[in-house]
Protein backbone atom coordinates (compact mmCIF):
# COMPACT_ATOMS: atom_id res chain seq x y z
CA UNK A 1 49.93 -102.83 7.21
CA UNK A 2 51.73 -100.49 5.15
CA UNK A 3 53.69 -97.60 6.23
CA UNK A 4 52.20 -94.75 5.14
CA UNK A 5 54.56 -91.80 4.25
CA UNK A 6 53.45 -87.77 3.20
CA UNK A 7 56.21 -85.61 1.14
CA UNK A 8 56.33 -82.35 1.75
CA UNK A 9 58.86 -80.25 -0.52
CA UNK A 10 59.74 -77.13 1.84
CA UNK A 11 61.41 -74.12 -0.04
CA UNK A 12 62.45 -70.77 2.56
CA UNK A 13 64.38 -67.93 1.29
CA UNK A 14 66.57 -66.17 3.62
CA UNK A 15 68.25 -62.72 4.85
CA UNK A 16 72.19 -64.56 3.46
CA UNK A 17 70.39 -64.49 -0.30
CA UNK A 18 69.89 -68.04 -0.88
CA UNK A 19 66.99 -70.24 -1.26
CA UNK A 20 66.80 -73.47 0.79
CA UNK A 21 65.27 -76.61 -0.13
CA UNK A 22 64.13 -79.28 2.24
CA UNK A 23 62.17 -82.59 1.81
CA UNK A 24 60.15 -83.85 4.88
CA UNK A 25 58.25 -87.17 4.81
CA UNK A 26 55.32 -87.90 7.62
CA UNK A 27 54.95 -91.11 8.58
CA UNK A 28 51.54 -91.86 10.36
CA UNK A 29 51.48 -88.29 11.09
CA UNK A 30 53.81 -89.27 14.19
CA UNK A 31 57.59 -89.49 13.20
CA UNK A 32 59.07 -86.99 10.73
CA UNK A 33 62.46 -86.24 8.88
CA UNK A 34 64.16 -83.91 7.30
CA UNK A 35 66.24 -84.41 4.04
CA UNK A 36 68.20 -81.03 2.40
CA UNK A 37 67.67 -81.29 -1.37
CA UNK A 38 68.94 -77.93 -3.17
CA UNK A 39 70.60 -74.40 -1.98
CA UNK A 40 70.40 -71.62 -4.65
CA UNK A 41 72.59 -68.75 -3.72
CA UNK A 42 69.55 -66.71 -5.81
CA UNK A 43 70.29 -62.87 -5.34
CA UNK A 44 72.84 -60.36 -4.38
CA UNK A 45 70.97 -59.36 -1.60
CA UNK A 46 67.96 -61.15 1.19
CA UNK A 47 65.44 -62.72 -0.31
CA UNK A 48 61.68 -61.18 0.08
CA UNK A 49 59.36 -63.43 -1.75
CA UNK A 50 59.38 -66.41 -3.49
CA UNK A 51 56.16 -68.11 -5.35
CA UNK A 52 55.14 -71.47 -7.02
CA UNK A 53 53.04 -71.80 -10.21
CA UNK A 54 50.17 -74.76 -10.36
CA UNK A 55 51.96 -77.72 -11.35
CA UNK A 56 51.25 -79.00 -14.82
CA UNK A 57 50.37 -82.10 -15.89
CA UNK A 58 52.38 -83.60 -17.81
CA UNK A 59 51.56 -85.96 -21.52
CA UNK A 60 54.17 -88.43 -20.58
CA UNK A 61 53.92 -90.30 -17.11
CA UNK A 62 57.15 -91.49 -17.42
CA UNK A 63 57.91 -88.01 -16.97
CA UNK A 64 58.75 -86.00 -13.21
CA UNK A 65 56.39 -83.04 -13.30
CA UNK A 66 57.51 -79.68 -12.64
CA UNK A 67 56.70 -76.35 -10.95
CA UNK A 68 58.23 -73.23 -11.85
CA UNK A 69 59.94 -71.17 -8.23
CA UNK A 70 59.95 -67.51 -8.82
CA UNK A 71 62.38 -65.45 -6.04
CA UNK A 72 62.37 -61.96 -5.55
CA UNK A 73 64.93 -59.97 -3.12
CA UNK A 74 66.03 -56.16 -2.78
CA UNK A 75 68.48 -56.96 -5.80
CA UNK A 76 65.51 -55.77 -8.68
CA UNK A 77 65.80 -59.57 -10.21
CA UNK A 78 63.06 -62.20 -10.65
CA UNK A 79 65.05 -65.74 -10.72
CA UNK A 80 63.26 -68.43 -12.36
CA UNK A 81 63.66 -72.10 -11.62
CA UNK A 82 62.30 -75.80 -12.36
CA UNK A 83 61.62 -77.63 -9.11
CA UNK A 84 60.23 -81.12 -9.52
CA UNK A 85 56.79 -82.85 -7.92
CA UNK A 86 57.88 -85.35 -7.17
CA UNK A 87 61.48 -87.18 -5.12
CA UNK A 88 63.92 -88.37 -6.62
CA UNK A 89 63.15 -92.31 -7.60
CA UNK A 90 63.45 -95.19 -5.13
CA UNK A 91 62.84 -98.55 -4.85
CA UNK A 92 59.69 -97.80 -1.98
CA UNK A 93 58.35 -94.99 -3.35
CA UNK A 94 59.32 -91.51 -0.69
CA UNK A 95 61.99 -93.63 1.03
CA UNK A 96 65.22 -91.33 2.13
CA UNK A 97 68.60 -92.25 1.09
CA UNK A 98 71.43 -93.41 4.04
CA UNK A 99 72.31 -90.62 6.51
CA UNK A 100 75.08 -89.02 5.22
CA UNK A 101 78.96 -88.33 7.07
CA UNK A 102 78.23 -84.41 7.50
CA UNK A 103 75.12 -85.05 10.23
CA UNK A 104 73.07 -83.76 7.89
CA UNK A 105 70.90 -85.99 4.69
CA UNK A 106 70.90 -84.44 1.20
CA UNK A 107 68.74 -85.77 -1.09
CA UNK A 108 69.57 -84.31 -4.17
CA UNK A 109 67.45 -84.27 -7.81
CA UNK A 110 68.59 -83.10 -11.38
CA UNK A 111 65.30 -81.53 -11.67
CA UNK A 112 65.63 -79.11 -9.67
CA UNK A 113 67.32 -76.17 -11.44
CA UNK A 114 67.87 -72.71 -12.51
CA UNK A 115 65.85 -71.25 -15.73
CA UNK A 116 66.73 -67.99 -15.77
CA UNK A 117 65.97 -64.18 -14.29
CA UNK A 118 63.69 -61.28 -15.17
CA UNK A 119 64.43 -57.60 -14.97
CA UNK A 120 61.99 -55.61 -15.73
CA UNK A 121 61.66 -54.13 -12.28
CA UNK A 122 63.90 -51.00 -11.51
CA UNK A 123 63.87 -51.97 -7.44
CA UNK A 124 63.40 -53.98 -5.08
CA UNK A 125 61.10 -57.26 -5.06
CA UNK A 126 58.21 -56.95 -2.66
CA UNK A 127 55.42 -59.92 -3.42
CA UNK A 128 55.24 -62.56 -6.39
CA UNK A 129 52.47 -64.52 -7.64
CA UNK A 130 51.48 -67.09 -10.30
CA UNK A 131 47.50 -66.10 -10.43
CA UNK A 132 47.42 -69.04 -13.70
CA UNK A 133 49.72 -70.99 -15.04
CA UNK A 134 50.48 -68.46 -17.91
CA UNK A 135 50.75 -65.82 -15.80
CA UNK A 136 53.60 -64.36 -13.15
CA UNK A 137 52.41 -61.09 -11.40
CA UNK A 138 55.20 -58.82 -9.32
CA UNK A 139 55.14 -55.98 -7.26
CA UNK A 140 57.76 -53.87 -6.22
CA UNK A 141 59.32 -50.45 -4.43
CA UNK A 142 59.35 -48.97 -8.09
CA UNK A 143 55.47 -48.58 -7.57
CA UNK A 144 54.99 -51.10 -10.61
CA UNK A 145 52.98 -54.39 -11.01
CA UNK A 146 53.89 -56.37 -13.79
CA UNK A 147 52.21 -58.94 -15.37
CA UNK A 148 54.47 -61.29 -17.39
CA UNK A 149 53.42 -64.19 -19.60
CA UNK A 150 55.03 -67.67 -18.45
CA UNK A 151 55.40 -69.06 -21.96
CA UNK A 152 58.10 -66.63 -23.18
CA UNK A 153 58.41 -64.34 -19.96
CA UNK A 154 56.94 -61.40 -22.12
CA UNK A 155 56.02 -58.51 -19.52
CA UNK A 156 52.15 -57.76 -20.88
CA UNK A 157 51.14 -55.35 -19.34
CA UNK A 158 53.18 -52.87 -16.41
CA UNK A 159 50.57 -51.18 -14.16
CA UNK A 160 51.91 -48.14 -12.50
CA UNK A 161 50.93 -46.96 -9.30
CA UNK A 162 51.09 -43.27 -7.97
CA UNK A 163 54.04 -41.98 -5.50
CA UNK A 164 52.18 -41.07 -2.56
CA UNK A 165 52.64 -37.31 -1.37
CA UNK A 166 55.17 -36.53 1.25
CA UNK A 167 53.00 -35.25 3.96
CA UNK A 168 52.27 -36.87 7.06
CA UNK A 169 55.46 -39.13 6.88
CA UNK A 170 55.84 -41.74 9.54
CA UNK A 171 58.71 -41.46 11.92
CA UNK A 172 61.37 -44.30 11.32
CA UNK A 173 60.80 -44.83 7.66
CA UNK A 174 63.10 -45.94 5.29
CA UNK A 175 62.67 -43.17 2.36
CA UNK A 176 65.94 -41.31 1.60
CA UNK A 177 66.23 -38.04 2.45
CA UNK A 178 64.17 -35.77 0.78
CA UNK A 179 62.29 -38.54 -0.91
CA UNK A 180 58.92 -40.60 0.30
CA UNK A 181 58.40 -43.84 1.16
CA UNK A 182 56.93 -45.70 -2.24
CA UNK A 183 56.53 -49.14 -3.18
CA UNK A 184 53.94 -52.10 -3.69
CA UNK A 185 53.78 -53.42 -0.59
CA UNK A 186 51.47 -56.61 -1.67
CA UNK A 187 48.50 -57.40 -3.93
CA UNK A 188 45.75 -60.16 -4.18
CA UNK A 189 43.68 -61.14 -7.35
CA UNK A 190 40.27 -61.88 -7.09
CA UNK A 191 39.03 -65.49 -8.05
CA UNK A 192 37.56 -64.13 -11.01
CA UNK A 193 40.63 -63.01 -12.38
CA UNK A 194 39.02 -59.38 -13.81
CA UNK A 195 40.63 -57.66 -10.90
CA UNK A 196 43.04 -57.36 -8.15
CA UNK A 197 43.32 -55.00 -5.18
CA UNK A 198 46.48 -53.74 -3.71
CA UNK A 199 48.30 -51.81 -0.64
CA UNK A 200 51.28 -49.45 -1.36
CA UNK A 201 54.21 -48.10 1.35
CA UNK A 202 52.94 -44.62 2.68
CA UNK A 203 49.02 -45.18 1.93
CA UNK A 204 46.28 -45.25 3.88
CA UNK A 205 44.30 -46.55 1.30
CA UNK A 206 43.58 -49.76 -0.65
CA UNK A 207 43.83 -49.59 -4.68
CA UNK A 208 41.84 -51.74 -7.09
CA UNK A 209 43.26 -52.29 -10.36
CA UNK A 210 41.03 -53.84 -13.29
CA UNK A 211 43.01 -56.85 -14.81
CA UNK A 212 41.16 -56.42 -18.47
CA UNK A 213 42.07 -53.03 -19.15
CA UNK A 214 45.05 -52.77 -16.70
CA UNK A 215 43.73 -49.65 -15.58
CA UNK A 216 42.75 -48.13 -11.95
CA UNK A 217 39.14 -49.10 -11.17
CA UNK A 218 38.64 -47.33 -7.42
CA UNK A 219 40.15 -46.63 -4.15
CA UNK A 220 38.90 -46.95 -1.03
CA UNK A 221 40.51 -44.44 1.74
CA UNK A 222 41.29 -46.23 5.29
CA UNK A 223 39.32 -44.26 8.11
CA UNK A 224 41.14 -42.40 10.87
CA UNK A 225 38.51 -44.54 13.64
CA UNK A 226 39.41 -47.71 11.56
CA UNK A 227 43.21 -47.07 12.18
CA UNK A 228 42.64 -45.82 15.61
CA UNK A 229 40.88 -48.95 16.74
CA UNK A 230 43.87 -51.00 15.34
CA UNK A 231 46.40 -49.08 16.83
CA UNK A 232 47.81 -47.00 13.77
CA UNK A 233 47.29 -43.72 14.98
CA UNK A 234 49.17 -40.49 15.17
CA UNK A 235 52.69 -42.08 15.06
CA UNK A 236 51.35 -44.75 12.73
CA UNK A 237 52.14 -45.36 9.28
CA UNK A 238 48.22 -46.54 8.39
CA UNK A 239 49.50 -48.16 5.24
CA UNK A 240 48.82 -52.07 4.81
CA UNK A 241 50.96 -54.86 4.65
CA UNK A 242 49.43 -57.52 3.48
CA UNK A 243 46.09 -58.01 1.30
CA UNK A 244 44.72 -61.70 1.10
CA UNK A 245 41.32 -62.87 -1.13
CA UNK A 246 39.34 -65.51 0.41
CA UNK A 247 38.64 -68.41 -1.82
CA UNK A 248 34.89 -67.21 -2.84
CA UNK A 249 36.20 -63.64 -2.98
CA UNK A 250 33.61 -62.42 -0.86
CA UNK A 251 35.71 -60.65 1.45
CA UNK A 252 39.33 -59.59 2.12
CA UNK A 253 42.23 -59.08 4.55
CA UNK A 254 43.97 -56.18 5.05
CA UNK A 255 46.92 -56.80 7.41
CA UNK A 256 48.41 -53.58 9.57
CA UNK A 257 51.39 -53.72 11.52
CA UNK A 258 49.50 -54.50 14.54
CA UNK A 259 45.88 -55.76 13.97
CA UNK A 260 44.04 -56.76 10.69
CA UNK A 261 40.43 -55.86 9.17
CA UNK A 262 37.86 -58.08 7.46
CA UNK A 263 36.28 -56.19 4.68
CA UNK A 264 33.26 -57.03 2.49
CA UNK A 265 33.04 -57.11 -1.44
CA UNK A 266 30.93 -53.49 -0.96
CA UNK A 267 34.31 -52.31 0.92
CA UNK A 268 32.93 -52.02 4.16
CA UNK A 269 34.56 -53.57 7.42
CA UNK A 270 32.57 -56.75 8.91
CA UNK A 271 35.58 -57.20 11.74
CA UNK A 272 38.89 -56.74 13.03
CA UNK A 273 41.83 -58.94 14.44
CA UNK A 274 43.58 -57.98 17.48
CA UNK A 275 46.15 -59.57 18.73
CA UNK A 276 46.22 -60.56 22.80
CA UNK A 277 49.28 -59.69 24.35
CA UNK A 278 49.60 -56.59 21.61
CA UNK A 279 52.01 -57.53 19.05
CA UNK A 280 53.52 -57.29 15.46
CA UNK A 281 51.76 -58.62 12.72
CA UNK A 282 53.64 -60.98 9.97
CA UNK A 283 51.88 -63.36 7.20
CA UNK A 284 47.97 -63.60 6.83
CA UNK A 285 46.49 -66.82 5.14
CA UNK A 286 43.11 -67.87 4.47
CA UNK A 287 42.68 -71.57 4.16
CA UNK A 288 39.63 -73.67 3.02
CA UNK A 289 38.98 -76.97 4.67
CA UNK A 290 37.82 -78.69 1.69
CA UNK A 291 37.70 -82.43 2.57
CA UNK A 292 35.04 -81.87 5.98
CA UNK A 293 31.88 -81.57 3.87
CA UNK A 294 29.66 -81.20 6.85
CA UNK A 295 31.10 -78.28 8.32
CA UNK A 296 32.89 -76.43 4.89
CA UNK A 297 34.83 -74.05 7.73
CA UNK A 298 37.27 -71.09 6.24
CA UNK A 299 40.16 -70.42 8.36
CA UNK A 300 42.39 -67.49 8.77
CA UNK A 301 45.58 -67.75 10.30
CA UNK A 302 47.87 -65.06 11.23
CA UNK A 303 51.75 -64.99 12.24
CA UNK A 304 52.50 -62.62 14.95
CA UNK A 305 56.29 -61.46 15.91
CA UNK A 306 55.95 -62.99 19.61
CA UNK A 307 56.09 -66.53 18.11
CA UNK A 308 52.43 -67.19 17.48
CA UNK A 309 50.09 -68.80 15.07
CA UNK A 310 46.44 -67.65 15.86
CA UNK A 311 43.40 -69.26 14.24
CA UNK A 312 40.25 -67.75 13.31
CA UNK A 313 37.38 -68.89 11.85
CA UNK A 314 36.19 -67.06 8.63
CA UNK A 315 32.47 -68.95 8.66
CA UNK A 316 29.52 -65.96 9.08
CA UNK A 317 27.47 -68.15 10.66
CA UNK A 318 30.37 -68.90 13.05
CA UNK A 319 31.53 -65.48 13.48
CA UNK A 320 27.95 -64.12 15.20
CA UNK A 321 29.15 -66.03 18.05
CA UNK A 322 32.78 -65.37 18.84
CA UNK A 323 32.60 -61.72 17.68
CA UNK A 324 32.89 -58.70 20.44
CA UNK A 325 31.67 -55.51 20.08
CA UNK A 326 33.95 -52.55 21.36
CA UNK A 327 32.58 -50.02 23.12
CA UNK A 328 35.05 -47.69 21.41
CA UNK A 329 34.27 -48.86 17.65
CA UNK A 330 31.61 -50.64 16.10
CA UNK A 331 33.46 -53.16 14.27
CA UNK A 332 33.40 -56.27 16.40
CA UNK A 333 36.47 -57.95 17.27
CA UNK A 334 37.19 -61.32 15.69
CA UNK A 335 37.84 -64.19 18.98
CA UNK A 336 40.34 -66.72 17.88
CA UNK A 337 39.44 -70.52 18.07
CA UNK A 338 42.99 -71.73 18.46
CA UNK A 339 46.58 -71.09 18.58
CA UNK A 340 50.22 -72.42 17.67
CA UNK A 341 52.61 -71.43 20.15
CA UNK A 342 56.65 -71.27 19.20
CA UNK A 343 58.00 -71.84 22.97
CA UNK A 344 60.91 -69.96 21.51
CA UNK A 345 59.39 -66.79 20.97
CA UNK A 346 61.14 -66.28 17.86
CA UNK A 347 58.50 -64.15 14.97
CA UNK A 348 57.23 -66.22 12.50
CA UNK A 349 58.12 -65.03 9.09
CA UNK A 350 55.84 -66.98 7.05
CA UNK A 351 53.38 -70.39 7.10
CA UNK A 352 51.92 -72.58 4.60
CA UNK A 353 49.04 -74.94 5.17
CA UNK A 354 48.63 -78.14 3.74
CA UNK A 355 45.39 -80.58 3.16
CA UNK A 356 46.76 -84.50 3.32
CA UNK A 357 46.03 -87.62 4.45
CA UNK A 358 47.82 -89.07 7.35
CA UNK A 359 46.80 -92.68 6.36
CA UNK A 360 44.63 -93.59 9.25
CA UNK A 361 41.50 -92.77 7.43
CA UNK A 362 40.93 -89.32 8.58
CA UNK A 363 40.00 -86.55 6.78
CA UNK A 364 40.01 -83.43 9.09
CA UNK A 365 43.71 -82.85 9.40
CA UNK A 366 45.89 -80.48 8.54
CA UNK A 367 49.82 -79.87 7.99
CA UNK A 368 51.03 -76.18 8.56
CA UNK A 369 54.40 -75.69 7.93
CA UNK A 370 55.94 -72.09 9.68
CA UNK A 371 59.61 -70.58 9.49
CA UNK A 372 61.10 -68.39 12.16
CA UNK A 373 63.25 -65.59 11.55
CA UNK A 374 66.05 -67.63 13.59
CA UNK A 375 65.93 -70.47 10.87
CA UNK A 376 63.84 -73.22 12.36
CA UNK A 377 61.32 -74.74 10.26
CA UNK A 378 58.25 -76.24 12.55
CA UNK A 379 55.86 -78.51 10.68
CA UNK A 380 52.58 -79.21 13.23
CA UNK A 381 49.03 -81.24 12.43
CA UNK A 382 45.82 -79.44 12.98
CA UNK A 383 42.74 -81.32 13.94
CA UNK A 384 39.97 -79.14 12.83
CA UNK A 385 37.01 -80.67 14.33
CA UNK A 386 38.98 -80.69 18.03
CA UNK A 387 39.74 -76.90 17.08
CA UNK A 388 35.69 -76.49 16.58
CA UNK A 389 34.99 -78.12 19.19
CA UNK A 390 37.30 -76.23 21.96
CA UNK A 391 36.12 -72.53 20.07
CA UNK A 392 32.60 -73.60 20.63
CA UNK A 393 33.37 -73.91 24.94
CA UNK A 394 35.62 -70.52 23.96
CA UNK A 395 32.53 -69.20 23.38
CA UNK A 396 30.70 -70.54 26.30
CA UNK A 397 33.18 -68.78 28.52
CA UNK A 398 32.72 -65.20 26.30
CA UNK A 399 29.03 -65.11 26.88
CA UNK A 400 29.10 -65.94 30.69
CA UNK A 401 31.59 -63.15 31.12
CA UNK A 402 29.23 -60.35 28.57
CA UNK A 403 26.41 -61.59 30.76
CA UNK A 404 28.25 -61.02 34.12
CA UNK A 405 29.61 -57.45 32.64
CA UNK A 406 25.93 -56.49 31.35
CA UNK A 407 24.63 -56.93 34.81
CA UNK A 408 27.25 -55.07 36.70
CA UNK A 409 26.65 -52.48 34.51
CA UNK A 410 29.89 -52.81 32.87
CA UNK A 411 28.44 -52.28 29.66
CA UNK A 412 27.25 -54.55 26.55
CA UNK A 413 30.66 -56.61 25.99
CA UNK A 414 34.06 -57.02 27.54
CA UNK A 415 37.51 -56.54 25.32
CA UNK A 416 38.92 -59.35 23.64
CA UNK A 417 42.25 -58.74 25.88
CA UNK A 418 40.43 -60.47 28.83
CA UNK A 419 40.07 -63.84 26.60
CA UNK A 420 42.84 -65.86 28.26
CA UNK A 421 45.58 -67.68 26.34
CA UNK A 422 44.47 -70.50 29.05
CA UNK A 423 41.19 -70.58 27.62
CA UNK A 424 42.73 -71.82 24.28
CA UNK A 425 43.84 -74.82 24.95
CA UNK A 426 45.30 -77.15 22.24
CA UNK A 427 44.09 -80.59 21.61
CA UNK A 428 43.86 -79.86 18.02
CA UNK A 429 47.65 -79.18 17.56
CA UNK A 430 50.62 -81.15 17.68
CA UNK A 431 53.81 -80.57 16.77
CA UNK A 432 55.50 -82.83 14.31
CA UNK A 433 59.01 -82.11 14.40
CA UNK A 434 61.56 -79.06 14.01
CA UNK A 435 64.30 -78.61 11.42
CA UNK A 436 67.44 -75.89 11.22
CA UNK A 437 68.19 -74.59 8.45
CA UNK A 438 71.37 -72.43 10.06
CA UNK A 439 70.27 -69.66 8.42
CA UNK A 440 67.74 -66.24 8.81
CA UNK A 441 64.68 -66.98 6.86
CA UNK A 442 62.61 -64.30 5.30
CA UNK A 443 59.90 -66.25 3.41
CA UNK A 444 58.61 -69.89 3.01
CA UNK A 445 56.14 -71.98 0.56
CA UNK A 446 55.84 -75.82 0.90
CA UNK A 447 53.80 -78.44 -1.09
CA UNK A 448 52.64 -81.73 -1.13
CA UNK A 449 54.93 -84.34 -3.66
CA UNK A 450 53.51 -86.80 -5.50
CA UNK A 451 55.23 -90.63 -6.12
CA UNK A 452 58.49 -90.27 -8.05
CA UNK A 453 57.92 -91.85 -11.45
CA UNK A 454 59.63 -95.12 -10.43
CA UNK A 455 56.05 -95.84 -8.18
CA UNK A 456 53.80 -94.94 -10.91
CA UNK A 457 51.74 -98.27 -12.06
CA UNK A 458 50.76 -96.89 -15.66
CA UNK A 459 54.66 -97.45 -17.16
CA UNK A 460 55.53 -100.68 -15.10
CA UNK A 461 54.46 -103.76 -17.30
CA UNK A 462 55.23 -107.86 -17.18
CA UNK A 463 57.20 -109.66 -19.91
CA UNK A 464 55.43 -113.49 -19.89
CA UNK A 465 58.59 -114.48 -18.21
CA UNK A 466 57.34 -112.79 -15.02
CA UNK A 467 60.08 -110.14 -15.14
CA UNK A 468 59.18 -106.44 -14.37
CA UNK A 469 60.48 -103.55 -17.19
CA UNK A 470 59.74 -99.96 -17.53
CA UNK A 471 57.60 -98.70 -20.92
CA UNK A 472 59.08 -95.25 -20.47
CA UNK A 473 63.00 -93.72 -21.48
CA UNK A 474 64.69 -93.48 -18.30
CA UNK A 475 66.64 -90.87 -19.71
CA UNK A 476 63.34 -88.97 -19.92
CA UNK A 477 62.56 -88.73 -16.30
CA UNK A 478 64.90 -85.64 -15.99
CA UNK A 479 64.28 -84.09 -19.17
């Protein structure tokens, strides 16, 4: 039988301004390694974002396909570079090359280089997407989003948020003296690309911006019992973090500093996220489960300073049964179904989570792929049906105990704080294997290669003398 190998191109940016690229290759979702492939030494200062466009596909098989990597860091530039699909070539397709003398493998490719850099931003860099493949969309502290065109990096259209009054400053912020706090902190475009909602540094509110006209279409003011129930309150800054569309764009996710709400498309809260021990909030994702057609579950996943993953289902249908209600507010608490635990405690910057087969004809795994602030990258496999499975006894447990607390008169449902991290166990996560980078990592995307050009059937022919030759310019393969 085959060996069966997954390549997954790793990219982190980092507090000592560069940007990192690793290569890791799963084999039989059991062994792993970890191959260096570029370092950028992209800004002045730390990196804050980076982002990848869709790839492209490209006329000419004989051709690697590219992505475009956008950075952004606190130095006002947007770099620009060309990072490939797909590994360099190889005889067996994603095979690694010799260990090298240094103790650690480079795996270097000529594709994988520097376009250019955009400054149309007066400040610092605070979130970067590609919402098309035409279009790049920035926010940052200069209370702008811009919207540039990929094809000649044309800005079209610079939407200009309002500097938020000085009143009711936070303790511990970062404004200069005299001045506010301002800034983009991130934004989200809806699936339909006609508009796109946002959270800004020193608001307790969430904007929404209409993409045709590039003009402000509402906003929708953050209630002091909504803040108080996540723990923003007096000393609070109530502004949000982090703003994340679900893949229908039904609902979104606003994430606080310590807890995160659920809203509705008619902008009212459905539920909350709180997590148990009490901690800091990092990345949000949604992720949809697209290859179990029986059970179609959406999945949030959150990144919490303590070193935690937690996993939440997204389903409605799901949610009736692992919700809470708090006796103090009426938006129900969301239960998680699982966890990923860093036994080194260390916050988890940033996650990405990746649909592939592990070549044992299963279809209900999952790669996530996390960074810690101390420089390890962890890659682990989900299991989603064993997750399912385990929240469905979760919620077993939750019922006995709202049954036992409704008959000592304790009320009509306990808090989620008295849901065990016992009672999550994990037989639906493993983890693969850990890399270090050696250096502080502020952000992290990751996606699945494809064969290097060398393994593609379509320009590999036979001459009637049984020899093998390639229909394509070799020189081509880096152009």
């Amino acid at each position: 039988m085959p060996v069966h190998r997954v390549g997954i191109q790793i990219i982190v940016g980092t507090y000592d301004k560069l940007l990192h690229g690793t290569i890791t290759t799963v084999q039989d979702s059991s062994s792993l390694e970890f191959f260096d492939n570029f370092l950028f030494e992209a800004h002045t200062s730390a990196v804050r974002c980076i982002a990848l466009s869709p790839p492209s596909p490209s006329p000419n098989v004989s051709q690697q396909q590219k992505i475009i990597l956008a950075s952004g860091g606190s130095d006002e530039k947007i770099n620009l570079y060309h990072i490939s699909l797909a590994p360099p070539a190889c005889e067996d397709g994603i095979s690694p090359p010799p260990a090298s003398l240094a103790g650690k493998t480079t795996w270097q490719n000529p594709s994988n280089r520097e376009l250019g850099s955009l400054l149309h931003h007066s400040s610092g860099i605070n979130a970067l997407s590609f919402s098309s493949k035409s279009k790049l969309i920035s926010a940052a502290d200069d209370n702008t989003i811009a919207i540039t065109r990929t094809r000649d990096w044309t800005v079209l259209s610079s939407i200009k948020a309002p500097i938020p009054k000085a009143h009711g400053r936070p303790s511990g912020d970062t404004a200069p003296l005299g001045g506010t706090p301002t800034g983009v902190n991130d934004f989200a475009v809806h699936p339909s690309m006609k508009f796109m909602v946002s959270v800004g540094k020193g608001e307790k509110c969430i904007r929404l911006w209409n993409l045709i006209t590039g003009k402000k279409a509402g906003i929708l003011n953050f209630e002091r019992s909504l803040l108080q129930g996540i723990d923003e309150g007096k000393w609070g800054s109530g502004e949000g973090r982090r703003i994340k569309w679900d893949a229908a764009g039904e609902e979104f996710l606003v994430v606080f500093e310590k807890g995160a709400v659920l809203f509705g498309l008619d902008s009212k809260p459905k539920a909350r996220i709180i997590p148990s021990p009490l901690t800091k909030l990092q990345q949000a994702r949604y992720t949809e489960i697209h290859n179990l057609p029986d059970l179609k579950p959406e999945l949030i996943l959150v990144s919490t300073e303590d070193g935690r993953i937690l996993i939440y289902s997204a389903d409605q249908s799901h949610n009736e049964e692992v919700c809470i209600s708090s006796s103090t507010n009426d938006i129900p608490n969301l239960l998680p179904i699982g966890q990923i635990v860093d036994k080194s405690k260390s916050r988890i910057k940033d996650f990405e989570i990746l649909e592939g087969s592990n070549g044992q004809n299963t279809t209900e795994e999952v790669y996530v792929v996390s960074a810690s602030s101390n420089g390890a990258i962890r890659v682990y496999s989900l299991n989603i049906k064993e997750l399912l499975a385990d929240a469905a006894a979760l919620r077993v447990v939750n019922q006995r105990r709202r049954m036992e607390s409704e008959s000592n008169g304790g009320g009509s449902g306990g808090a989620p704080t008295d849901v065990k991290e016992s009672a999550l166990s994990k037989p639906g996560v493993k983890l693969l294997g850990t890399y270090e980078t050696g250096h502080r990592i502020t952000c992290l995307k990751a996606f699945l290669m494809s064969a290097p050009p060398s393994a593609q059937p379509e320009h590999v022919s036979t001459l009637p003398n049984g020899k093998r030759t390639d229909n394509g310019d070799k020189t081509s393969e880096y152009d």
